[in-house]
PDB file of N, CA and C in Angstrom:
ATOM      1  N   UNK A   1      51.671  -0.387 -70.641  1.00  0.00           N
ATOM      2  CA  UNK A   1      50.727  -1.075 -71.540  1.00  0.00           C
ATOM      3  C   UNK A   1      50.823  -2.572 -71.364  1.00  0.00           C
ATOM      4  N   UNK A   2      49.837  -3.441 -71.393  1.00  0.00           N
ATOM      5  CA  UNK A   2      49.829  -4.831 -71.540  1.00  0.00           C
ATOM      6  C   UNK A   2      50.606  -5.320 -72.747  1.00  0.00           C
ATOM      7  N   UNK A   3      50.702  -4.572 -74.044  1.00  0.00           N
ATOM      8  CA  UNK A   3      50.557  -5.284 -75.281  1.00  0.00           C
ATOM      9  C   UNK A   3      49.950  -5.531 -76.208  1.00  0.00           C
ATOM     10  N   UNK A   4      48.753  -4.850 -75.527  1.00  0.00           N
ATOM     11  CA  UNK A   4      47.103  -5.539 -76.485  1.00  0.00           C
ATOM     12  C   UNK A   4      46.216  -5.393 -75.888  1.00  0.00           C
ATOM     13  N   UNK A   5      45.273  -5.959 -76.461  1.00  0.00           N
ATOM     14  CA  UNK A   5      43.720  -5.911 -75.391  1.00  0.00           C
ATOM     15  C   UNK A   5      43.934  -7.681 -75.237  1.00  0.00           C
ATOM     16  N   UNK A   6      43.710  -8.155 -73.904  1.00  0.00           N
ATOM     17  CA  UNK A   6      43.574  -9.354 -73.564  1.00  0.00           C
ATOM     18  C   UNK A   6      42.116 -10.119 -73.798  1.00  0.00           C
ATOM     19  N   UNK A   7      42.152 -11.404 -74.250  1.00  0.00           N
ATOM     20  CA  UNK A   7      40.688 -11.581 -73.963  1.00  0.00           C
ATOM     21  C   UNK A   7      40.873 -12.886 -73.606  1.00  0.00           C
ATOM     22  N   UNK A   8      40.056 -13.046 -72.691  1.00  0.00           N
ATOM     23  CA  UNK A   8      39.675 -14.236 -71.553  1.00  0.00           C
ATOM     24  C   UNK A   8      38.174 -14.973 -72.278  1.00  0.00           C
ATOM     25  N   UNK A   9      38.265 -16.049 -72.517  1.00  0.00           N
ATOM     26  CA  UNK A   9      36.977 -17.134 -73.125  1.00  0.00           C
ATOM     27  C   UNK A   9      37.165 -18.496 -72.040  1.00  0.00           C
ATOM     28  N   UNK A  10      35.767 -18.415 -72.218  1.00  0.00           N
ATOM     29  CA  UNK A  10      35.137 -19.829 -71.733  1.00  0.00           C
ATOM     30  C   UNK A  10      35.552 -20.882 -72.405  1.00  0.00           C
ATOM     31  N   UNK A  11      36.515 -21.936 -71.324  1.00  0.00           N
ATOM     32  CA  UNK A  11      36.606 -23.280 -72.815  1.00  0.00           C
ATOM     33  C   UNK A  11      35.669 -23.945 -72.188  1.00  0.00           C
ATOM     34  N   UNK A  12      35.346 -24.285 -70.870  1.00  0.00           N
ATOM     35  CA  UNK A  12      34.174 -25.571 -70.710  1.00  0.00           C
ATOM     36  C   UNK A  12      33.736 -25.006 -69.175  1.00  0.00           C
ATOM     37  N   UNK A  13      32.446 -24.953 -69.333  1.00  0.00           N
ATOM     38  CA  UNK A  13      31.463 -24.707 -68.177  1.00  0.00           C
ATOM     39  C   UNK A  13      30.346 -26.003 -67.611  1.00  0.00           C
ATOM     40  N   UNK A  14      30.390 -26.450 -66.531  1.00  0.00           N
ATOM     41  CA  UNK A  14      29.585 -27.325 -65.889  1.00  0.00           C
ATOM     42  C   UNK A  14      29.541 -26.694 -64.871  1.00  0.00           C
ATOM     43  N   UNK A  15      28.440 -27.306 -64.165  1.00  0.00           N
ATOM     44  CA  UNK A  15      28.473 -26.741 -62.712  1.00  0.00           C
ATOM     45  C   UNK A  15      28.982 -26.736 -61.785  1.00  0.00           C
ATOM     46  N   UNK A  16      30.025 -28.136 -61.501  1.00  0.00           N
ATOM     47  CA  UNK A  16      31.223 -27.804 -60.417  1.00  0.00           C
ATOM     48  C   UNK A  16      32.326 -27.247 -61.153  1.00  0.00           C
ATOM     49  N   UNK A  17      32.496 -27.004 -62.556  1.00  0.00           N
ATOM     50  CA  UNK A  17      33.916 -27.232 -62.851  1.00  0.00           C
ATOM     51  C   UNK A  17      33.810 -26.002 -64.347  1.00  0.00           C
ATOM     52  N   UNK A  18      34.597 -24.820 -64.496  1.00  0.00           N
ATOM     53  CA  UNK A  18      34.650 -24.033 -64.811  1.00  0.00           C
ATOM     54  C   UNK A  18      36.633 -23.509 -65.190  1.00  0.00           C
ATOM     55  N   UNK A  19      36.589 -23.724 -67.052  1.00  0.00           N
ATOM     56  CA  UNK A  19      37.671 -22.826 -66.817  1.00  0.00           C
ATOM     57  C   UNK A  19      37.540 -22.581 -68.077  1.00  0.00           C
ATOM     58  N   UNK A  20      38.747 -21.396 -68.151  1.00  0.00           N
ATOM     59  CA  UNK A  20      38.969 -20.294 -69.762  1.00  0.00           C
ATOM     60  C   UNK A  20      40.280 -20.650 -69.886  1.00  0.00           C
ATOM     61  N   UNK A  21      40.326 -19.742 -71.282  1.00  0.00           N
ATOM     62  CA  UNK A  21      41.849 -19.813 -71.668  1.00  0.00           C
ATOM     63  C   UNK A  21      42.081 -18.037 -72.157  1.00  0.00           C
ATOM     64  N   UNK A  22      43.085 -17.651 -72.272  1.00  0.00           N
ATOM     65  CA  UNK A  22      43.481 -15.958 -72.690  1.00  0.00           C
ATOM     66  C   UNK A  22      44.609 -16.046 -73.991  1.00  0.00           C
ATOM     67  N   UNK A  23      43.739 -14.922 -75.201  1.00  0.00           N
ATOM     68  CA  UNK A  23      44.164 -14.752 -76.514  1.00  0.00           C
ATOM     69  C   UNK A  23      45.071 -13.335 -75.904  1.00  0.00           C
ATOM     70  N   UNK A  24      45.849 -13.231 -76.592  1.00  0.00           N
ATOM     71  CA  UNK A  24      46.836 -12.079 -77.412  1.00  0.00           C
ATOM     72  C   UNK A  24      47.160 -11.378 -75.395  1.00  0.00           C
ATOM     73  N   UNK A  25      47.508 -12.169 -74.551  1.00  0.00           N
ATOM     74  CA  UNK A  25      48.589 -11.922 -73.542  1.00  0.00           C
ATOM     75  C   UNK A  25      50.280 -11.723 -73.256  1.00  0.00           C
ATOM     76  N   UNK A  26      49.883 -11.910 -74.647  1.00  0.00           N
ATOM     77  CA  UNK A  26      51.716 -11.321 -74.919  1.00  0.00           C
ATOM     78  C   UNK A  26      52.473 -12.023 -74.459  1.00  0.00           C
ATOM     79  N   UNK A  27      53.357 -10.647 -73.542  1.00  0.00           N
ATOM     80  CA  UNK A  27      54.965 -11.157 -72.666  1.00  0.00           C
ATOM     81  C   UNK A  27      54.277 -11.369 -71.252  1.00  0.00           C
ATOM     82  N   UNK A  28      52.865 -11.066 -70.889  1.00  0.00           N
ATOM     83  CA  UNK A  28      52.638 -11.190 -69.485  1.00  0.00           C
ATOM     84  C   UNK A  28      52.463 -12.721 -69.218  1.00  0.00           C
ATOM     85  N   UNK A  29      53.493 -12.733 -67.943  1.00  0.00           N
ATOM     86  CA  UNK A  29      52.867 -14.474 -67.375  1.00  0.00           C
ATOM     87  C   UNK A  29      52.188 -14.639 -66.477  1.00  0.00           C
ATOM     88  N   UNK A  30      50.850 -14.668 -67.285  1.00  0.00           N
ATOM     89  CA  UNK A  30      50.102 -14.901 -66.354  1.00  0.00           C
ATOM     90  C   UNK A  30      49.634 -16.573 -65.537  1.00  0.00           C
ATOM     91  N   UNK A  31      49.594 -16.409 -64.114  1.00  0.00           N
ATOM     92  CA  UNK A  31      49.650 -17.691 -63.247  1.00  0.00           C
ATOM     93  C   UNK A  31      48.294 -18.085 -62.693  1.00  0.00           C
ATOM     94  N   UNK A  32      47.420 -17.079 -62.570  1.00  0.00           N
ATOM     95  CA  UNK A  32      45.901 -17.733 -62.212  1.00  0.00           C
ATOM     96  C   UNK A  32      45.105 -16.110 -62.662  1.00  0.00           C
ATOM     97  N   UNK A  33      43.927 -16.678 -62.702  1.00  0.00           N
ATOM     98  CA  UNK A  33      43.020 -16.044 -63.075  1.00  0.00           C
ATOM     99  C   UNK A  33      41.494 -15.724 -61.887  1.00  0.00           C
ATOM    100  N   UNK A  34      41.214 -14.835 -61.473  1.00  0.00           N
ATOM    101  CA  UNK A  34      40.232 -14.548 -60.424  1.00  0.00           C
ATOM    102  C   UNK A  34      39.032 -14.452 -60.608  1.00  0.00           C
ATOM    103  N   UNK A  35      37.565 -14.697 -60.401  1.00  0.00           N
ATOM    104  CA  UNK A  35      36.414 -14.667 -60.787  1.00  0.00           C
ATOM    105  C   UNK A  35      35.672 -14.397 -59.669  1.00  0.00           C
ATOM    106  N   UNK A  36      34.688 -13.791 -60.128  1.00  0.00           N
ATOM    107  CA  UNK A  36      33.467 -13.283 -58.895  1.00  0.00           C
ATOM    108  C   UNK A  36      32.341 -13.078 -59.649  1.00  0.00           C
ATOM    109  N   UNK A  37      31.468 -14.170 -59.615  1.00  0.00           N
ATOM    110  CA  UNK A  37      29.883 -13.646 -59.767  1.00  0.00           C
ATOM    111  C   UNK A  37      29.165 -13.043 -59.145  1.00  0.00           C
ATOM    112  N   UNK A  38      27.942 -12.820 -59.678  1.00  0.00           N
ATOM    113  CA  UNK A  38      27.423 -11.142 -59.268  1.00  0.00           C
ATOM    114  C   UNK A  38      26.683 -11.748 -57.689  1.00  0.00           C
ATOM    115  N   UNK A  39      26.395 -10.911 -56.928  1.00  0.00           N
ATOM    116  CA  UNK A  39      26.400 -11.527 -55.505  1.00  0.00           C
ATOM    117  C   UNK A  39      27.534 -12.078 -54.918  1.00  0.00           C
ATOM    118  N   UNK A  40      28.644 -12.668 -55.282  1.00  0.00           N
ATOM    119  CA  UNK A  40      29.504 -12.749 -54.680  1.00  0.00           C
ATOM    120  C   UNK A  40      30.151 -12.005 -53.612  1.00  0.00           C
ATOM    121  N   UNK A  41      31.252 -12.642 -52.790  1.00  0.00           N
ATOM    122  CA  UNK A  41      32.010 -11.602 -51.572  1.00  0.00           C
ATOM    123  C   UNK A  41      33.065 -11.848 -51.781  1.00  0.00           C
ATOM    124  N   UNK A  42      33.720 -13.395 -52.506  1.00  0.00           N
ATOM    125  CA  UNK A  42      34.997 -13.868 -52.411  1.00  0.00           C
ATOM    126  C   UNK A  42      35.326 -14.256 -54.023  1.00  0.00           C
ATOM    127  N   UNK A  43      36.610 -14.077 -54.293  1.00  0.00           N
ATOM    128  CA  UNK A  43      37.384 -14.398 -55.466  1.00  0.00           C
ATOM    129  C   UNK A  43      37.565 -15.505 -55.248  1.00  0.00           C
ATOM    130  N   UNK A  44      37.160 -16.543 -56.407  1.00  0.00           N
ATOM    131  CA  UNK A  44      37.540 -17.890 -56.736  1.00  0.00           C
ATOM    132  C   UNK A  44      38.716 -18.226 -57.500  1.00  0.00           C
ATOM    133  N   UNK A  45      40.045 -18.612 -57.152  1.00  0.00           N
ATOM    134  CA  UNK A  45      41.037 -18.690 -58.557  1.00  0.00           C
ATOM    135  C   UNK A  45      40.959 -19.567 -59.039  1.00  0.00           C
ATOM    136  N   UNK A  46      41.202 -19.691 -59.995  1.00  0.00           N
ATOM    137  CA  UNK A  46      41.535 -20.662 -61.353  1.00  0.00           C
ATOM    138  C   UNK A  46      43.165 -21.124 -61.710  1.00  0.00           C
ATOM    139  N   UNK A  47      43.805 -21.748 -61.521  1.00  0.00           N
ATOM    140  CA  UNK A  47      44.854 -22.283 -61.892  1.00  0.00           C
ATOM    141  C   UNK A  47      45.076 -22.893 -63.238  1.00  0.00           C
ATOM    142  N   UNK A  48      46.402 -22.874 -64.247  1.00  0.00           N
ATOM    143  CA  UNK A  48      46.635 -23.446 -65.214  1.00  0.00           C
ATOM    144  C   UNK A  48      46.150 -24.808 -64.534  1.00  0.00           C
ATOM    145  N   UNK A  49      45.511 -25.789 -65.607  1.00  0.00           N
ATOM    146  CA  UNK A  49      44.988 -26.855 -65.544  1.00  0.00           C
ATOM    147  C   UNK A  49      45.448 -27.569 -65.933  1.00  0.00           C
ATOM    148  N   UNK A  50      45.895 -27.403 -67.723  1.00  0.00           N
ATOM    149  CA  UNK A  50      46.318 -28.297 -68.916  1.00  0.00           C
ATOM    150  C   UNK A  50      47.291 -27.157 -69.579  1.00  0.00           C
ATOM    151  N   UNK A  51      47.408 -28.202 -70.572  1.00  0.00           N
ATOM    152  CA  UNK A  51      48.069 -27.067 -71.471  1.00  0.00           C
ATOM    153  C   UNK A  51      47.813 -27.616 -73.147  1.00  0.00           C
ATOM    154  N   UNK A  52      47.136 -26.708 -73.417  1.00  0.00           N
ATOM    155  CA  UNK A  52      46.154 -27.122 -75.222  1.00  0.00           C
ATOM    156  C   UNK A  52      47.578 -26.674 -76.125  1.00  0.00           C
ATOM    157  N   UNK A  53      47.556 -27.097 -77.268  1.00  0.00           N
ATOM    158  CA  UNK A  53      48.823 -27.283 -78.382  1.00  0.00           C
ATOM    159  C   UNK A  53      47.893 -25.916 -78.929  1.00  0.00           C
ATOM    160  N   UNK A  54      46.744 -25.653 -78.999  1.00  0.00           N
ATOM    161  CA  UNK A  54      46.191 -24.492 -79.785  1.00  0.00           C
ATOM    162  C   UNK A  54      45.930 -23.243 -79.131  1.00  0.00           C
ATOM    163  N   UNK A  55      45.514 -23.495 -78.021  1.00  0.00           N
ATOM    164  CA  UNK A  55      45.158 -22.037 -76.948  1.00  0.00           C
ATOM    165  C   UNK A  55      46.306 -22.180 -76.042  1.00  0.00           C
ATOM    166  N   UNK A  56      47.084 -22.754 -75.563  1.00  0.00           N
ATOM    167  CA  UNK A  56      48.161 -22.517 -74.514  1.00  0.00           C
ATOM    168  C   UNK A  56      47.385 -23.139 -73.222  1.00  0.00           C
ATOM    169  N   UNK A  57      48.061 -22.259 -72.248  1.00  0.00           N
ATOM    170  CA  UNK A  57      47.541 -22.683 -70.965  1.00  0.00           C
ATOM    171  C   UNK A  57      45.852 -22.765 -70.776  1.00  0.00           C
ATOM    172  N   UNK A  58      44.916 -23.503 -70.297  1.00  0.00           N
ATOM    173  CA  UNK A  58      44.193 -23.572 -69.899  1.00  0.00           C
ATOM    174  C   UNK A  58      43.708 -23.074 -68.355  1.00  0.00           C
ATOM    175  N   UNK A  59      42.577 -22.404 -67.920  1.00  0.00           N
ATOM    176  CA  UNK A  59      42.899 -22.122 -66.315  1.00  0.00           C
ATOM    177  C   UNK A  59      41.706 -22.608 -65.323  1.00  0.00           C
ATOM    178  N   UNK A  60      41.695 -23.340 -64.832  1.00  0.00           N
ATOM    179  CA  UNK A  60      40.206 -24.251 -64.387  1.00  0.00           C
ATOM    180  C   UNK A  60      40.319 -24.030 -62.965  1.00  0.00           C
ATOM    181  N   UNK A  61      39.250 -23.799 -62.458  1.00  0.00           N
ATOM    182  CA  UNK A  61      38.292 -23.870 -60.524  1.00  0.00           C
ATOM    183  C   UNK A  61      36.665 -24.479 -60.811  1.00  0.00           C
ATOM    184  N   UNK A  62      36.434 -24.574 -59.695  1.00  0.00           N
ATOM    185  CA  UNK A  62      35.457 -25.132 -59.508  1.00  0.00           C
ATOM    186  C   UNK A  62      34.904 -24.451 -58.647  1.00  0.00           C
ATOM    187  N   UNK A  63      34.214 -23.160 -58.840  1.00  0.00           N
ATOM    188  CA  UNK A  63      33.182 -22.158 -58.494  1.00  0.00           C
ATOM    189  C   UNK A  63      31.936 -22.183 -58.064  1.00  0.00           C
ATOM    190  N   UNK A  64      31.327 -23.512 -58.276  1.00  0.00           N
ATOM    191  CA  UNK A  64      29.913 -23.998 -58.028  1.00  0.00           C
ATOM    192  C   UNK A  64      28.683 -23.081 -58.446  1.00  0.00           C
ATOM    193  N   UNK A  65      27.513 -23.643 -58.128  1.00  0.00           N
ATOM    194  CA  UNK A  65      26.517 -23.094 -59.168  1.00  0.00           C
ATOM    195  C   UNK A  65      26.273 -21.401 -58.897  1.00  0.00           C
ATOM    196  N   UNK A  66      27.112 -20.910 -57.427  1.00  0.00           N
ATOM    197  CA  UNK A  66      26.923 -19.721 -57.039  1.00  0.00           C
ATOM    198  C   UNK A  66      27.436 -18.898 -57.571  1.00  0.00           C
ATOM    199  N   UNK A  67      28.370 -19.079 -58.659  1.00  0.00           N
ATOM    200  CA  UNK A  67      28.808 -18.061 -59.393  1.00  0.00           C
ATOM    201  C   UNK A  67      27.799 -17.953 -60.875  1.00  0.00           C
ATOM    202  N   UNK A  68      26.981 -16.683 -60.886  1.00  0.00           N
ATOM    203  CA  UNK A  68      26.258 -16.388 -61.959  1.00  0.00           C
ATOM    204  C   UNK A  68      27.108 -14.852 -62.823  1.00  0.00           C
ATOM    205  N   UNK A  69      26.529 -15.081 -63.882  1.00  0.00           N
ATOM    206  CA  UNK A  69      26.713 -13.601 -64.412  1.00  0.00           C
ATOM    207  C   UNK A  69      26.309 -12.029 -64.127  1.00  0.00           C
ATOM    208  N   UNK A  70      26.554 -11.229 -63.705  1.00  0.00           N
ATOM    209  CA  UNK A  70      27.907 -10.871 -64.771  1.00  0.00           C
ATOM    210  C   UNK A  70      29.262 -11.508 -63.628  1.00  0.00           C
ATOM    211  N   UNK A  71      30.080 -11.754 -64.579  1.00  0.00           N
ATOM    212  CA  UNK A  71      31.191 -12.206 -63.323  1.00  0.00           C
ATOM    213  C   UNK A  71      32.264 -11.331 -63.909  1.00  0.00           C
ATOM    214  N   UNK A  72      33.034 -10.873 -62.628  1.00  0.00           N
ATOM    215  CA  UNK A  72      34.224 -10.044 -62.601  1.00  0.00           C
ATOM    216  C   UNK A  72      35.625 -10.970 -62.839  1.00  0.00           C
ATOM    217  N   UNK A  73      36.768 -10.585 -63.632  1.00  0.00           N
ATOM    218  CA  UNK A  73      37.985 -11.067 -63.779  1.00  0.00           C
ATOM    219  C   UNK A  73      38.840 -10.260 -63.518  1.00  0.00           C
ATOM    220  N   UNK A  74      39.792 -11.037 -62.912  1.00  0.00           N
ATOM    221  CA  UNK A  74      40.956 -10.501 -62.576  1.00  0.00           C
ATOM    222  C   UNK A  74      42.741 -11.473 -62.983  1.00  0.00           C
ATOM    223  N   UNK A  75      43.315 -11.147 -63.621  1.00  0.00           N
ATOM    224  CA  UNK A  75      44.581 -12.193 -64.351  1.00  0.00           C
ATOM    225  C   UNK A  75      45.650 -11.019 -63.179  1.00  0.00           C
ATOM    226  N   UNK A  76      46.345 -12.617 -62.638  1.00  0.00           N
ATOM    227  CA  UNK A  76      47.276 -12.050 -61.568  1.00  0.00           C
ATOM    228  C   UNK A  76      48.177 -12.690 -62.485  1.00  0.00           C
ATOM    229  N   UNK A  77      49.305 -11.417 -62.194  1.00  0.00           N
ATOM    230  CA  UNK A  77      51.210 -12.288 -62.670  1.00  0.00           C
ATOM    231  C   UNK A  77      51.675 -13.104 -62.271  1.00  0.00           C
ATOM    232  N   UNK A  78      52.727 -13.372 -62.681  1.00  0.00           N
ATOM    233  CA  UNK A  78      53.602 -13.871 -61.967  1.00  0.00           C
ATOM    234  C   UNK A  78      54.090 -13.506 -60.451  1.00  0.00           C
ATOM    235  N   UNK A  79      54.473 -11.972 -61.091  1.00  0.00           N
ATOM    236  CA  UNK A  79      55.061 -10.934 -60.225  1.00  0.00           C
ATOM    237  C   UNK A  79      54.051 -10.423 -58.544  1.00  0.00           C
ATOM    238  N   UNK A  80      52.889 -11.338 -58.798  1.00  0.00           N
ATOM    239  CA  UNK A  80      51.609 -10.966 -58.267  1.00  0.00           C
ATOM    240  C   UNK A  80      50.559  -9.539 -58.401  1.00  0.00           C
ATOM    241  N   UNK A  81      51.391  -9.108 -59.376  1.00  0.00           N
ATOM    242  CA  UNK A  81      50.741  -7.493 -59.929  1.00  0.00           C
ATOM    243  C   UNK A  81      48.982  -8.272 -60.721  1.00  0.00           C
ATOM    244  N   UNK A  82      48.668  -6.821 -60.983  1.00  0.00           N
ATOM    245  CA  UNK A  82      46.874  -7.953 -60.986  1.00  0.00           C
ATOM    246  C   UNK A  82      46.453  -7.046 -62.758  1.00  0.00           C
ATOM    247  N   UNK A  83      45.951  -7.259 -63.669  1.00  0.00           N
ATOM    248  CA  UNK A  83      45.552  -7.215 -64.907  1.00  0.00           C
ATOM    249  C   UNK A  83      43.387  -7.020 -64.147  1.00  0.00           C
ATOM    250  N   UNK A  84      42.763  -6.057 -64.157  1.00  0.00           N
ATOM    251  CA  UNK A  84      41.726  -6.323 -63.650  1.00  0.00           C
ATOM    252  C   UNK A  84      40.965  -5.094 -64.934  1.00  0.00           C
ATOM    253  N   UNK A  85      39.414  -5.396 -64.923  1.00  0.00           N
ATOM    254  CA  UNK A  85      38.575  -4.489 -65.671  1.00  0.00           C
ATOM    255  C   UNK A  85      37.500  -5.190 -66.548  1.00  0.00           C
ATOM    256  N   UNK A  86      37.968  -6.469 -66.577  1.00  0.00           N
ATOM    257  CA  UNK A  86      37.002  -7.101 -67.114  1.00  0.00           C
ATOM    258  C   UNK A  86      35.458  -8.164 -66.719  1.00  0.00           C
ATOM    259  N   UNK A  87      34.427  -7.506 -67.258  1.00  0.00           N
ATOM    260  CA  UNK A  87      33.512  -8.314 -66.987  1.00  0.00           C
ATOM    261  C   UNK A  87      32.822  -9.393 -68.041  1.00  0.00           C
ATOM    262  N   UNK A  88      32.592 -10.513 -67.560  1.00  0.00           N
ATOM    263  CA  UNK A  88      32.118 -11.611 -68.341  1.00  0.00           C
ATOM    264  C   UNK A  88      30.086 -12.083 -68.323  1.00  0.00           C
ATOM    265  N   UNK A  89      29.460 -11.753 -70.058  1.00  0.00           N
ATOM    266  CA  UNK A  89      28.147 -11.709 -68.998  1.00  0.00           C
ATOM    267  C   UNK A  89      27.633 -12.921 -69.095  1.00  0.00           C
ATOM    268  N   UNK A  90      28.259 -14.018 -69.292  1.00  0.00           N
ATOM    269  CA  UNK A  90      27.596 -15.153 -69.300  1.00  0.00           C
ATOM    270  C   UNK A  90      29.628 -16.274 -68.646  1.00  0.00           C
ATOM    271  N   UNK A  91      28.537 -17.299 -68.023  1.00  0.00           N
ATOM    272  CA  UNK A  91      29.768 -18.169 -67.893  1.00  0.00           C
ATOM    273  C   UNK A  91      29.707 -19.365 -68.273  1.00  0.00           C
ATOM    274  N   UNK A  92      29.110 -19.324 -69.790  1.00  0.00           N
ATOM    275  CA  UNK A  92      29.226 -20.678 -70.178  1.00  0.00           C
ATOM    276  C   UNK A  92      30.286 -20.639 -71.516  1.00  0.00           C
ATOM    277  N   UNK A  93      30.398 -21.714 -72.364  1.00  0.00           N
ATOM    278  CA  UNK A  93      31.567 -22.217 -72.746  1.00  0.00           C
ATOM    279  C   UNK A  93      31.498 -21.390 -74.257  1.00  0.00           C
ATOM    280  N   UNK A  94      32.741 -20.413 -74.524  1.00  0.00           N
ATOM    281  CA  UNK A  94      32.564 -19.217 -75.635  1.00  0.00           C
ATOM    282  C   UNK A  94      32.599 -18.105 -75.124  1.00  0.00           C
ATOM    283  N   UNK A  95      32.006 -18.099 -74.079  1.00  0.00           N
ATOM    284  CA  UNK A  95      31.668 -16.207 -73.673  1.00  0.00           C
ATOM    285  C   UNK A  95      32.584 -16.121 -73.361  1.00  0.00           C
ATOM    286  N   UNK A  96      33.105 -14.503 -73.598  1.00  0.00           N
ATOM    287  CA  UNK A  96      34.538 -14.016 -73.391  1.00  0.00           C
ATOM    288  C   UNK A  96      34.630 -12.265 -73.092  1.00  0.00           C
ATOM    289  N   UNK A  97      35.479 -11.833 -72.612  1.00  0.00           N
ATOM    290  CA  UNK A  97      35.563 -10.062 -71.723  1.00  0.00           C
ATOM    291  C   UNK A  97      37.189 -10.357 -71.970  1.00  0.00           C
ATOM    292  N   UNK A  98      37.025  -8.883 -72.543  1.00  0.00           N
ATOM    293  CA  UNK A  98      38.264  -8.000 -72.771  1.00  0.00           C
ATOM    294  C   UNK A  98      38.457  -6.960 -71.640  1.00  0.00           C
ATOM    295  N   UNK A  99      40.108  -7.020 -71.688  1.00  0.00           N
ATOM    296  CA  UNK A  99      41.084  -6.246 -70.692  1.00  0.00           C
ATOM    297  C   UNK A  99      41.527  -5.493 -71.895  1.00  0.00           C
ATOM    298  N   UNK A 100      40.690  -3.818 -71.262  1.00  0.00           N
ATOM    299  CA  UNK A 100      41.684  -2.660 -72.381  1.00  0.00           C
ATOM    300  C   UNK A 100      42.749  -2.306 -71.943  1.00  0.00           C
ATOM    301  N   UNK A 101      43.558  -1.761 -72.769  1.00  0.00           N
ATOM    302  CA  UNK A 101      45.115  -1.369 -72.819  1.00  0.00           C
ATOM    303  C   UNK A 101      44.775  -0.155 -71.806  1.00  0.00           C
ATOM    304  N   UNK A 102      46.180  -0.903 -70.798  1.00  0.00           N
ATOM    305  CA  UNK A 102      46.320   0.045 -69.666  1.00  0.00           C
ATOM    306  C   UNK A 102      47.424   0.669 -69.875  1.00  0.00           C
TER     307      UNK A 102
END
């Protein structure tokens, strides 16, 4: 089990520059986060960026305008094991996709 259901939100969307943050991730450490909009071929990662006193880590890439909705996520570990199932149908700043308990 993860712990929970994970959920991944939009904190700020522009067009070069794109990142979220993840509620109720527990004990998992997670180190980047993977994205693929629809048409896509390649996973874009996202790296911790910042780090917010209220949401924790922040995880930001710069995906460009070719990533549209629905976009696929994927939260890799530490361990490099992969957290995947979630889809996001918008990628602007709020929208958010849940990871059910595996």
């Amino acid at each position: 089990g993860t712990g929970g259901i994970i959920t991944v939100t939009t904190y700020s969307d522009s067009t070069w520059w794109w990142s979220a943050y993840l509620s109720n991730y527990g004990s998992n450490d997670i180190t980047s986060i993977k994205v693929k909009g629809a048409g896509q071929w390649s996973w874009t990662t996202a790296t911790i960026s910042w780090y917010s006193n209220s949401l924790g880590p922040v995880y930001g890439c710069s995906p460009g305008p070719s990533m549209v909705a629905p976009i696929q996520i994927k939260l890799i570990r530490s361990d490099g094991s992969e957290i995947s199932g979630a889809t996001m149908q918008s990628r602007a700043a709020g929208a958010s996709a849940t990871f059910g308990s595996s």
